[in-house]
Protein backbone atom coordinates (compact mmCIF):
# COMPACT_ATOMS: atom_id res chain seq x y z
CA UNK A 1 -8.12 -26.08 19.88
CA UNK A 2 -11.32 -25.60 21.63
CA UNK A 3 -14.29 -23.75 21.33
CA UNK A 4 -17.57 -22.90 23.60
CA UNK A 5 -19.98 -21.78 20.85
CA UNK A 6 -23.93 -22.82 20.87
CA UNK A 7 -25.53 -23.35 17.90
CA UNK A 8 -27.41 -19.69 18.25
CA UNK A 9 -24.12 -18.28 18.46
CA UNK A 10 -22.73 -20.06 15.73
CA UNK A 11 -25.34 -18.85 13.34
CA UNK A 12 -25.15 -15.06 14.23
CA UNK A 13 -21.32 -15.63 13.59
CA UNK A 14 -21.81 -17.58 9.96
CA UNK A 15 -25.06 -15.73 8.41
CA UNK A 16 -25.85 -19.12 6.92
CA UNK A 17 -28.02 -19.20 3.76
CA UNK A 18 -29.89 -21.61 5.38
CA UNK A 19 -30.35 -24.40 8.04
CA UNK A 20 -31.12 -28.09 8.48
CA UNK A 21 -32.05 -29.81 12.00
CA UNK A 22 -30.97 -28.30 15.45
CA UNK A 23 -28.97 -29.13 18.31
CA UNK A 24 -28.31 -28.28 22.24
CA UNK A 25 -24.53 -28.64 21.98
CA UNK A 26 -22.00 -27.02 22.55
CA UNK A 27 -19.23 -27.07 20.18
CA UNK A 28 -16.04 -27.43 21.65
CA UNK A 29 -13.88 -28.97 18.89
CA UNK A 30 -13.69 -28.78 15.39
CA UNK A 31 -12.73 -32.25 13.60
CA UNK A 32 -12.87 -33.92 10.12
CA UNK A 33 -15.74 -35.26 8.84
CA UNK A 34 -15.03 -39.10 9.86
CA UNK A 35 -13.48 -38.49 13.15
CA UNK A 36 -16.17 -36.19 14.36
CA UNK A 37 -17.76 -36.86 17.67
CA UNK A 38 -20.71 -35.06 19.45
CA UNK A 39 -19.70 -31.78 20.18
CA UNK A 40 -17.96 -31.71 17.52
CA UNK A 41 -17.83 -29.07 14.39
CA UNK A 42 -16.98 -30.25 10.79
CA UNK A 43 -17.40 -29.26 7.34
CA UNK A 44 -17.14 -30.40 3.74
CA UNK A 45 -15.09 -28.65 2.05
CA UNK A 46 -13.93 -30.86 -0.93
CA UNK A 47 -16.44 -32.68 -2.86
CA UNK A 48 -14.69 -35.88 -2.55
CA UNK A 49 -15.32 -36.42 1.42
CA UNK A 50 -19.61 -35.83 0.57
CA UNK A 51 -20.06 -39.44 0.77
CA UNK A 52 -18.78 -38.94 4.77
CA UNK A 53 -21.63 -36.16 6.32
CA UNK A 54 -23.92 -39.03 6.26
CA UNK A 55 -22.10 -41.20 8.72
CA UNK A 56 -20.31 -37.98 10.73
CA UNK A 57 -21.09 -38.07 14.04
CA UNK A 58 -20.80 -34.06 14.18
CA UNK A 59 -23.11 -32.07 16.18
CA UNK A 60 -22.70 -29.01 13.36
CA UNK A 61 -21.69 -29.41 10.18
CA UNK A 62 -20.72 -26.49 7.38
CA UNK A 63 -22.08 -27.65 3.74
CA UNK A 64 -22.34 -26.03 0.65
CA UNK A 65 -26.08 -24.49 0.30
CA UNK A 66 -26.74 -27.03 -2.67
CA UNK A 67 -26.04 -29.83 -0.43
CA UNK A 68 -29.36 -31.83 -0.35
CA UNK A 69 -29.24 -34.43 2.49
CA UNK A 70 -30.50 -34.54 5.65
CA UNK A 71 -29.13 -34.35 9.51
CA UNK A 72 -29.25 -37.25 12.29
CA UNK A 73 -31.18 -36.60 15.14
CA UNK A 74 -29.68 -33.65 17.33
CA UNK A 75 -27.43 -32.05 14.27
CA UNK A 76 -27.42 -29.13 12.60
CA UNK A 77 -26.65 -28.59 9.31
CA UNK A 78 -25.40 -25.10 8.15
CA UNK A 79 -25.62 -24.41 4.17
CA UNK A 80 -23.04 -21.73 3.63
CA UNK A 81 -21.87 -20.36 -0.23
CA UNK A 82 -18.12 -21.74 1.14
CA UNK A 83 -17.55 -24.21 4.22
CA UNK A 84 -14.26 -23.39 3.71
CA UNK A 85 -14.69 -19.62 3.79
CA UNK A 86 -16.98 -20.15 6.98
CA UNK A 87 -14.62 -22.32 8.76
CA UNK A 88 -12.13 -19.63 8.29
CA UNK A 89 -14.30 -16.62 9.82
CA UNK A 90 -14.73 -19.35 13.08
CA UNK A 91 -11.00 -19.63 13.22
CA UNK A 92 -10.44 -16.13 12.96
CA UNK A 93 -13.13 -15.51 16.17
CA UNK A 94 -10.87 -18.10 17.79
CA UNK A 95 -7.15 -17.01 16.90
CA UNK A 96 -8.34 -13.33 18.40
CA UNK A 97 -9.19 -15.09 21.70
CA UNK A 98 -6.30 -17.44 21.49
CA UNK A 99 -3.83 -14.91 20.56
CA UNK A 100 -4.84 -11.63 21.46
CA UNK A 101 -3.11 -8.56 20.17
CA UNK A 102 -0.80 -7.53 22.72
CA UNK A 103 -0.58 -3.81 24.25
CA UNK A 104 1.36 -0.79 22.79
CA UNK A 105 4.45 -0.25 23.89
CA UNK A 106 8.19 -0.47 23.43
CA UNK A 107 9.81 -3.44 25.78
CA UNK A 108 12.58 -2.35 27.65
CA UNK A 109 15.05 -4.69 26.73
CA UNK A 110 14.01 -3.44 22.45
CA UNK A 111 17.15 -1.31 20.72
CA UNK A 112 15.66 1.76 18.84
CA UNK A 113 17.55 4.01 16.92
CA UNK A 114 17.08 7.82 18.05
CA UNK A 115 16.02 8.70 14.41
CA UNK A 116 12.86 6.28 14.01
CA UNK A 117 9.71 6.74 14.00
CA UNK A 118 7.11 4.52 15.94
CA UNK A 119 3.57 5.11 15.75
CA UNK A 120 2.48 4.83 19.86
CA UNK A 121 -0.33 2.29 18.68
CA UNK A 122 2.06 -0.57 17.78
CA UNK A 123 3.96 -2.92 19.94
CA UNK A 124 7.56 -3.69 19.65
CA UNK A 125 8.75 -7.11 21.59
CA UNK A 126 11.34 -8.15 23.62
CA UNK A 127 14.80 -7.98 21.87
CA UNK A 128 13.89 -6.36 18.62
CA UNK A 129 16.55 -3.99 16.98
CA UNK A 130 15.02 -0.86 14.51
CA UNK A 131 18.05 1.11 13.30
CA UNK A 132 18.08 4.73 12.10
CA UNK A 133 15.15 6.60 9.87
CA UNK A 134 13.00 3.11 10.42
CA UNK A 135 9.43 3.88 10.10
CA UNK A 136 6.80 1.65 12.22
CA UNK A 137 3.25 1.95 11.49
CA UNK A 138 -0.07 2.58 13.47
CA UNK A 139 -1.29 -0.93 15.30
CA UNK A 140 1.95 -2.76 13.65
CA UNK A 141 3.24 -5.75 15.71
CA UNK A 142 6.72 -6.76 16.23
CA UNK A 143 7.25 -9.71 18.37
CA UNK A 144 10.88 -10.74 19.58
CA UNK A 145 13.96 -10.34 17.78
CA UNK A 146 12.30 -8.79 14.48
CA UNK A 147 15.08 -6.52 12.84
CA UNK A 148 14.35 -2.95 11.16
CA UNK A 149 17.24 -2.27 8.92
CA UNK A 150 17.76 1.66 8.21
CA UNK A 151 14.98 3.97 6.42
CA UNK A 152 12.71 0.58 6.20
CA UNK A 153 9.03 1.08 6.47
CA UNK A 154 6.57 -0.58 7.61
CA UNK A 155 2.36 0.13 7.24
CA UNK A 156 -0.36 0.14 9.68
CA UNK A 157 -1.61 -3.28 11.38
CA UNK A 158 1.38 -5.45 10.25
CA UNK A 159 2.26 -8.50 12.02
CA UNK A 160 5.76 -9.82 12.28
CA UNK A 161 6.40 -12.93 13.97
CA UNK A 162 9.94 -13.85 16.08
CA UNK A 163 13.20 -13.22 14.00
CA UNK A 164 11.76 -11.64 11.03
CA UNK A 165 14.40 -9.05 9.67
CA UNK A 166 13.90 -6.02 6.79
CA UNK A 167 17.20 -4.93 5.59
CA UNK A 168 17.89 -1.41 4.67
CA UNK A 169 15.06 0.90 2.87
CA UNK A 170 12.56 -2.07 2.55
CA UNK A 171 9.32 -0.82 2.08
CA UNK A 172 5.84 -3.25 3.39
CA UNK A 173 2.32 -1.88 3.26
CA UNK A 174 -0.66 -2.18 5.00
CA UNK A 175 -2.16 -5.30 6.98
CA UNK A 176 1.02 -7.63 5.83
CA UNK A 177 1.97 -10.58 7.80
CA UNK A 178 5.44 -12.18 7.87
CA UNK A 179 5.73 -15.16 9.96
CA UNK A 180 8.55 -16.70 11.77
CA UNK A 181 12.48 -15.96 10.13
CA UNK A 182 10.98 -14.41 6.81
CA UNK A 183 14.29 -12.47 5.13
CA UNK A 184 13.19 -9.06 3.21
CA UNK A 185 16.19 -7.58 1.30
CA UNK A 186 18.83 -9.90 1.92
CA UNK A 187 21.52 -9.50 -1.31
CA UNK A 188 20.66 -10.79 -4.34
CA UNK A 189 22.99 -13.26 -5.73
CA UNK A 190 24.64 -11.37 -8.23
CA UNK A 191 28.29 -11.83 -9.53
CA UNK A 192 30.38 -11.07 -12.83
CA UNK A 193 33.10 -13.80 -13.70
CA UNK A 194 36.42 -11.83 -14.73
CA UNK A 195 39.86 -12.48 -14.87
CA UNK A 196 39.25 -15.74 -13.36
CA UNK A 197 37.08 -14.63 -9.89
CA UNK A 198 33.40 -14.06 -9.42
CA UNK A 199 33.56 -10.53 -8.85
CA UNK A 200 29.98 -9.54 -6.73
CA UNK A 201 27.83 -7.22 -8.30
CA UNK A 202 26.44 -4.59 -5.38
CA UNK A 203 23.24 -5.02 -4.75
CA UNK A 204 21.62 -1.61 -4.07
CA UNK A 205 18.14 -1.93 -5.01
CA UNK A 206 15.11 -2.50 -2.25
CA UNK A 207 12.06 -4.97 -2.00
CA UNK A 208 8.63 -3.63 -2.00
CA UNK A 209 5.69 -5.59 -0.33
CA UNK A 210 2.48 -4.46 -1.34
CA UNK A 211 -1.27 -4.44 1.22
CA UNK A 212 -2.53 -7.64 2.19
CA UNK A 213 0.36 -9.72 1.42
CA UNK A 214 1.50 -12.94 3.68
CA UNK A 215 4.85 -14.53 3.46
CA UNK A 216 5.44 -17.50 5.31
CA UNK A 217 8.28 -19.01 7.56
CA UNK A 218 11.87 -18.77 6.56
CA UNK A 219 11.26 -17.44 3.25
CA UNK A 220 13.64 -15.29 1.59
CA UNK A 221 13.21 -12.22 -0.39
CA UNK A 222 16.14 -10.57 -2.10
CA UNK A 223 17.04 -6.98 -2.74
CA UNK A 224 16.78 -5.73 -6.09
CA UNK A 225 20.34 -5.27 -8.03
CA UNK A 226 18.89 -1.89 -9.12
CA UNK A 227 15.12 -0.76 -8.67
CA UNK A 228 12.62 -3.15 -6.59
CA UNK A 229 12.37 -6.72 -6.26
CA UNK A 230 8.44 -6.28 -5.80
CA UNK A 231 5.31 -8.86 -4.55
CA UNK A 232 1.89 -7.03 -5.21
CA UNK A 233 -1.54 -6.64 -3.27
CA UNK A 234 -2.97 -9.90 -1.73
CA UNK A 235 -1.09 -12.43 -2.73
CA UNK A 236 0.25 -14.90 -0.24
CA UNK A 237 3.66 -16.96 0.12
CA UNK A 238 3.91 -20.13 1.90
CA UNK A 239 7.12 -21.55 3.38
CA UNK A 240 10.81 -21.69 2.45
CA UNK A 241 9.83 -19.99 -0.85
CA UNK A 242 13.19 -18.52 -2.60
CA UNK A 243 12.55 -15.37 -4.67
CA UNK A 244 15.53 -13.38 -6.33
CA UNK A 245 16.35 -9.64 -6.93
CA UNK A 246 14.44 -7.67 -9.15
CA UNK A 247 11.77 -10.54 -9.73
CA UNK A 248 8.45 -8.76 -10.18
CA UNK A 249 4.85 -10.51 -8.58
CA UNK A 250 1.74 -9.59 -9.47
CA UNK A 251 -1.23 -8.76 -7.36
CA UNK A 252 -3.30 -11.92 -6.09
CA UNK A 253 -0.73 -14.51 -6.37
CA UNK A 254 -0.32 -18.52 -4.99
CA UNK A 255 2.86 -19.46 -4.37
CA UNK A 256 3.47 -22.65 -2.22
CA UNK A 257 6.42 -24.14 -0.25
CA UNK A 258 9.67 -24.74 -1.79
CA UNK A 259 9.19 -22.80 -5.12
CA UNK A 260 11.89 -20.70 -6.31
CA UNK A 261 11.78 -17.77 -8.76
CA UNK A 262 15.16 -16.79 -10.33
CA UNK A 263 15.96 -13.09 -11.15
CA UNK A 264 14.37 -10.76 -13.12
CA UNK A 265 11.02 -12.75 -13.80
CA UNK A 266 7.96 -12.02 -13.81
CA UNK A 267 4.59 -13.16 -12.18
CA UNK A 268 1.08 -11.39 -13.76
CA UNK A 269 -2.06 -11.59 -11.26
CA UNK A 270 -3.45 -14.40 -9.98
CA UNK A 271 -0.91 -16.86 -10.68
CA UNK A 272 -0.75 -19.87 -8.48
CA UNK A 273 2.76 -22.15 -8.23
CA UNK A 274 2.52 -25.58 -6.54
CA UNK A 275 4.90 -26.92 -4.57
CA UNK A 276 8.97 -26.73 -5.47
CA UNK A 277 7.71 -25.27 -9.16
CA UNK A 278 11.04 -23.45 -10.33
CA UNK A 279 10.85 -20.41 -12.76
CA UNK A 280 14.07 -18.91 -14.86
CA UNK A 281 15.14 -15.89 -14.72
CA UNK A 282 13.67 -12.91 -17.05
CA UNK A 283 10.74 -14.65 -18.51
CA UNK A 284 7.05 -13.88 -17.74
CA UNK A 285 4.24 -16.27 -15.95
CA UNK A 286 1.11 -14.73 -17.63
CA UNK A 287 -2.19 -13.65 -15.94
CA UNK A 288 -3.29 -16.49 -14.40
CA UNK A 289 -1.62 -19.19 -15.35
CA UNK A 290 -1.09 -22.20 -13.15
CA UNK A 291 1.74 -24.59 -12.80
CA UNK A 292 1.74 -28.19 -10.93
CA UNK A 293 4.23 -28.87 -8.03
CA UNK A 294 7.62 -29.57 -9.08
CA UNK A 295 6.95 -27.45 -12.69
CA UNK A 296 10.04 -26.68 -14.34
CA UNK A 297 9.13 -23.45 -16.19
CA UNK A 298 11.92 -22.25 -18.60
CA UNK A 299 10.15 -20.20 -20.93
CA UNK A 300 7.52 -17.29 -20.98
CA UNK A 301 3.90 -19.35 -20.02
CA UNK A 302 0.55 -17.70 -21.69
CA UNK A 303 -1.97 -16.16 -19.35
CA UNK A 304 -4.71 -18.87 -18.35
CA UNK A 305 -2.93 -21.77 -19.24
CA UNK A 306 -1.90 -24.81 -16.74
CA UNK A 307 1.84 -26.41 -16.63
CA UNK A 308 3.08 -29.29 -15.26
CA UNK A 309 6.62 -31.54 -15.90
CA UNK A 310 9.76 -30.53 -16.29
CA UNK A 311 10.61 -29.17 -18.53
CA UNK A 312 7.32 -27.99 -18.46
CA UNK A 313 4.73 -28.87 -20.98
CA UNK A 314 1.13 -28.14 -20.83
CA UNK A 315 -0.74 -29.84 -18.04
CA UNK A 316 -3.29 -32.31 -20.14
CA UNK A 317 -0.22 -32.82 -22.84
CA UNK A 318 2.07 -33.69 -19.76
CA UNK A 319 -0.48 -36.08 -18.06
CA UNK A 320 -0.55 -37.89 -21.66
CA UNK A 321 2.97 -38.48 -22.02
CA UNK A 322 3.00 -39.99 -17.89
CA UNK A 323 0.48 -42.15 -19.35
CA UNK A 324 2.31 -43.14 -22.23
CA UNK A 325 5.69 -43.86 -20.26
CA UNK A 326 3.84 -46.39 -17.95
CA UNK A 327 3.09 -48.27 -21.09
CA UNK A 328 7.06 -48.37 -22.16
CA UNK A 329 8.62 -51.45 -20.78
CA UNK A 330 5.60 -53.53 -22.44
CA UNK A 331 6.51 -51.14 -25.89
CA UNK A 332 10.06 -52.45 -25.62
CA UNK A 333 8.97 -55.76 -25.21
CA UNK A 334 6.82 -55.74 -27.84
CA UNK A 335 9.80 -53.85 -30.46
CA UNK A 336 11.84 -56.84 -29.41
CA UNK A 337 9.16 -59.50 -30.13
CA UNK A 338 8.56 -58.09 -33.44
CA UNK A 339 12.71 -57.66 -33.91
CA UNK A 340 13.34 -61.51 -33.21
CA UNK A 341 10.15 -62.23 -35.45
CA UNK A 342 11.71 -60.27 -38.82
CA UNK A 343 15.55 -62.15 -37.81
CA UNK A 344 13.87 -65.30 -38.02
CA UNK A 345 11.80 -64.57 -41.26
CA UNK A 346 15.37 -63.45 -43.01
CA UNK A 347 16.85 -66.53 -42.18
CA UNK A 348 14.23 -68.42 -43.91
CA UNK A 349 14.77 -69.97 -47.43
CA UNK A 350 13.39 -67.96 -50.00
């Protein structure tokens, strides 16, 4: 990635709370902290790497407006409430100019229904089917290959990367993002065991994305059995995430790369998942809450707590035991010691 920003420039983009230094570059790269050449742009965004701006060789560097050091000679330092947060608003100049929003219009080689409804603002790419009663909304993207299913809707300024596909009566709101193979309504894996066969349970529900929501590649979605499998305002999914029919999200939600959510369950706001947590089905994450990568999380979790292990236990209670089952091979060793000692004393003459 490369940039052609001056330092000027660079402040009327950021609004920095303050500055430190100057320089005449121009910043064509942005790079970490200890790779950083001149030219360069980095930033400190985890506490941990502070020790590094001193020795950076960055032209302009993004620090938190406590920081209290001091640039080298020819850098500028910019003291922002959140590098990270700053760093984004750069990348978000650059992604515009890098990937541009493409013009209105319906490619020729597109299938569209007769009976849907496409707002003349947004674009639909090459290769994309929309089937019948489809809705497409104002400044909505659709690059190639996305599938509409029928009566699905779709809000204003949506973005749908190549193969993304919305079965039947899915419903996304406003300003939603689905990258690259994201499935929306697919069946949810429902079956009744009789007379010795699993006997599938229609699934005839819809999912329900909410404003502001991102889903990431390849992650699936399923239909509700009944009602809405539903993932509320602003909260954002990472890759290969699994979630299953009628599983409710709340608004404002974390949920990273390989977690899966079984039926029925429940996520309050602001809960963040790490990586390949799994949740049961038809329990309830509380406002909140927080659960370590790989959490196992079979039962109903407070609001505002933290959860790692698995089964889960509480995160500090969990890092304990870890602790504690390092120390177990010398425990054995010492049971046996003391084991060998009390033989030997009961073979002794009393």
């Amino acid at each position: 990635m490369t940039l052609a920003f001056s330092a000027a420039e660079l402040i009327a983009l950021l609004t920095p709370r303050a500055t430190r230094g100057g320089t005449t570059a121009t910043l064509r790269t942005i790079a970490a902290l200890k790779d950083a050449q001149p030219g360069d742009l980095s930033f400190l965004g985890n506490p941990k790497y502070k020790p590094e701006v001193a020795a950076t060789r960055a032209s302009v560097v993004l620090l938190p407006a406590d920081f209290d050091g001091e640039p080298a000679t020819d850098q500028l330092f910019l003291l922002v409430d959140n590098p990270s947060a700053a760093l984004a608003t750069l990348c978000a100049r650059l992604e515009a100019a890098l990937w541009p929003r493409p013009a209105a219009g319906i490619h020729p080689s597109a299938i569209i229904a007769r009976s849907a409804t496409i707002d003349p603002s947004a674009t639909v790419g090459p290769l994309c089917v929309i089937e019948d009663d489809a809705v497409i909304g104002p400044r909505t993207v659709l690059q190639a290959q996305v599938f509409i299913g029928r009566a699905a809707r779709i809000g204003t300024d949506g973005w749908f990367m190549s193969g993304v596909h919305l079965a039947t009566e899915t419903v996304v709101g406003d300003r939603v993002r689905l990258h690259a193979g994201v499935v929306l309504g697919s069946d949810g894996f429902g079956y009744e065991s009789a007379t010795g066969r699993h006997i599938k349970i229609p699934q005839i529900g819809q999912v329900v994305i909410g404003d502001d929501v991102e889903i990431g590649a390849n992650t699936t979605i399923d239909r509700a059995r009944f009602s809405r499998t539903y993932v509320g305002t602003g909260t954002k999914i990472d890759n290969l995430v699994m979630i299953g029919h009628n599983v409710v999200i709340g608004r404002h939600c974390i949920i990273c790369a390989q977690v899966g959510i079984s039926g029925s369950a429940t996520l309050e706001d602001y809960v963040v998942l790490g990586g390949q947590a799994g949740v049961a089905g038809h329990l309830t994450i509380g406002k909140g809450a927080k659960a370590d990568g790989q959490t196992g999380i079979n039962t109903t979790v407070a609001p505002g707590t933290f959860w790692k292990g698995s089964p889960c236990l509480p995160y500090q209670l969990e890092q304990r035991i870890n602790v504690l089952r390092q120390r177990l091979p010398d425990l054995f060793r010492k049971v046996d010691t003391i084991a060998a000692e009390l033989a030997e004393l009961k073979r002794l003459p009393r």
